[in-house]
Protein backbone atom coordinates (compact mmCIF):
# COMPACT_ATOMS: atom_id res chain seq x y z
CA UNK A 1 29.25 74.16 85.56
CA UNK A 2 27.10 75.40 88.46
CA UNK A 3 29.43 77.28 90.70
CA UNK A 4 28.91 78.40 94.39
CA UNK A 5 30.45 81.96 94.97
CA UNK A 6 31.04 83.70 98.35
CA UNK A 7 28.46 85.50 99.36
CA UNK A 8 26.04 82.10 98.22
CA UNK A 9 25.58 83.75 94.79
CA UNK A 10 25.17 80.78 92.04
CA UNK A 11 26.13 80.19 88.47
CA UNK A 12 23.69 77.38 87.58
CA UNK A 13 24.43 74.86 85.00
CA UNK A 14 23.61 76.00 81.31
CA UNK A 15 21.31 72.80 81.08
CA UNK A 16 19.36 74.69 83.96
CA UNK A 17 18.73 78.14 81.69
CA UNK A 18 15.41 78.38 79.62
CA UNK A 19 13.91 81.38 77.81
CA UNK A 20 13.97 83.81 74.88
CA UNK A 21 16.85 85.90 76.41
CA UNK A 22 19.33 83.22 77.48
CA UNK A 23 22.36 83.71 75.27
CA UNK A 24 26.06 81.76 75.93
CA UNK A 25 28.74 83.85 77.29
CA UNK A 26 32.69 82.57 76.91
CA UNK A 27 34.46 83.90 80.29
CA UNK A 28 38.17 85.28 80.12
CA UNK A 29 40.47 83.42 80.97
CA UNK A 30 41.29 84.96 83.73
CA UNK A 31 37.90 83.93 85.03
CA UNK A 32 37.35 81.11 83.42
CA UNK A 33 40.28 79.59 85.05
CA UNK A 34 39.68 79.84 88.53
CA UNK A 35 35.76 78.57 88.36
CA UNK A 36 37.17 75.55 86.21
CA UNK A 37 39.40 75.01 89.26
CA UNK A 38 36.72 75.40 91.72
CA UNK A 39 34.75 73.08 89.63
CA UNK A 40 37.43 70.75 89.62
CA UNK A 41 38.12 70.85 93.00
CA UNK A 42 34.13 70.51 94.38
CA UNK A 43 33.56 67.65 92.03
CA UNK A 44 36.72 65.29 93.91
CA UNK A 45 34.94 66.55 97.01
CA UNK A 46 38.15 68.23 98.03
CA UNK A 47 38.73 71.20 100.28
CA UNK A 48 40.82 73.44 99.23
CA UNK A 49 43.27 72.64 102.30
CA UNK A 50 43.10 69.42 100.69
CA UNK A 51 44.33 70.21 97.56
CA UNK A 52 46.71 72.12 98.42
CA UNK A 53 48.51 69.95 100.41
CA UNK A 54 48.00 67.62 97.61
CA UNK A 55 50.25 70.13 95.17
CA UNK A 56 53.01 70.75 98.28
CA UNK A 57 51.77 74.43 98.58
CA UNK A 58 50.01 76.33 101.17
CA UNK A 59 46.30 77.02 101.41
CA UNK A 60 46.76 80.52 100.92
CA UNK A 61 48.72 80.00 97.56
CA UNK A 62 46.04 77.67 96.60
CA UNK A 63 43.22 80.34 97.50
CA UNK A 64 44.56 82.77 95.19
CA UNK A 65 44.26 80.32 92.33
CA UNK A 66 40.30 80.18 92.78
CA UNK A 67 40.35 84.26 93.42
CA UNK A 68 38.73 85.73 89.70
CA UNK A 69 40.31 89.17 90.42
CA UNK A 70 44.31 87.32 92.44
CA UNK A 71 44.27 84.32 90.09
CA UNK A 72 47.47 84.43 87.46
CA UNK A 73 48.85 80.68 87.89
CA UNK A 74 51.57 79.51 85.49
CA UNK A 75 51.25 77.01 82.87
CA UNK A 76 53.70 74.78 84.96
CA UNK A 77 51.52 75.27 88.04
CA UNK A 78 48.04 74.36 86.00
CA UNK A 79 49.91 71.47 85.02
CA UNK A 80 50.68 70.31 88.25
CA UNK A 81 46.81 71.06 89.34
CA UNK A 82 45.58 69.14 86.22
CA UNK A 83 47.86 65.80 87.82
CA UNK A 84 46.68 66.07 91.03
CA UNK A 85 43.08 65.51 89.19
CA UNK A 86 44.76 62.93 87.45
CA UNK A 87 43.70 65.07 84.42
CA UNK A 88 45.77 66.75 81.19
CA UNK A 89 46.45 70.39 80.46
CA UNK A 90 46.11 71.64 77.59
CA UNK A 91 46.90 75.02 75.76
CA UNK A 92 45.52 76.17 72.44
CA UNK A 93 45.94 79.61 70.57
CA UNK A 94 43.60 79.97 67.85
């Protein structure tokens, strides 16, 4: 899930990452969500203008939802994200 952050800092893809002292770390949620949108978002080739006015909200709304530290979306509003991707949502607790 290579990821380009403000400020041009990367997150390259775990397929990328060799060496002795590479280990897997599982985000939060809370910042897992909002680089799964980004992801989702880059991958359609959509601005985030775009997708916005895709969901019937403004830009700045959307912003917030790709924001790791502004980002609390509901479940009813990652639903509506997940359609516009023409994807499912789904919630687990384990």
């Amino acid at each position: 899930m290579a990821v380009v952050f403000e400020r041009d800092h990367s997150v390259l893809e775990a397929s990328d990452l060799t060496g002795d002292n590479i280990y897997l770390v599982e985000p939060q949620p809370k910042v897992s969500i909002p680089v799964l949108l980004r992801k989702l978002r880059q991958d359609q080739g959509l601005s985030q203008s775009e997708l916005a006015q895709r969901l019937g909200i403004t830009y700045q709304v959307y912003k917030r939802f790709e924001n790791t530290v502004k980002s609390n979306p509901t479940v009813n509003t990652l639903s509506k994200i997940a359609n516009a991707f023409n994807k499912q949502l789904r919630v687990e607790i384990v």
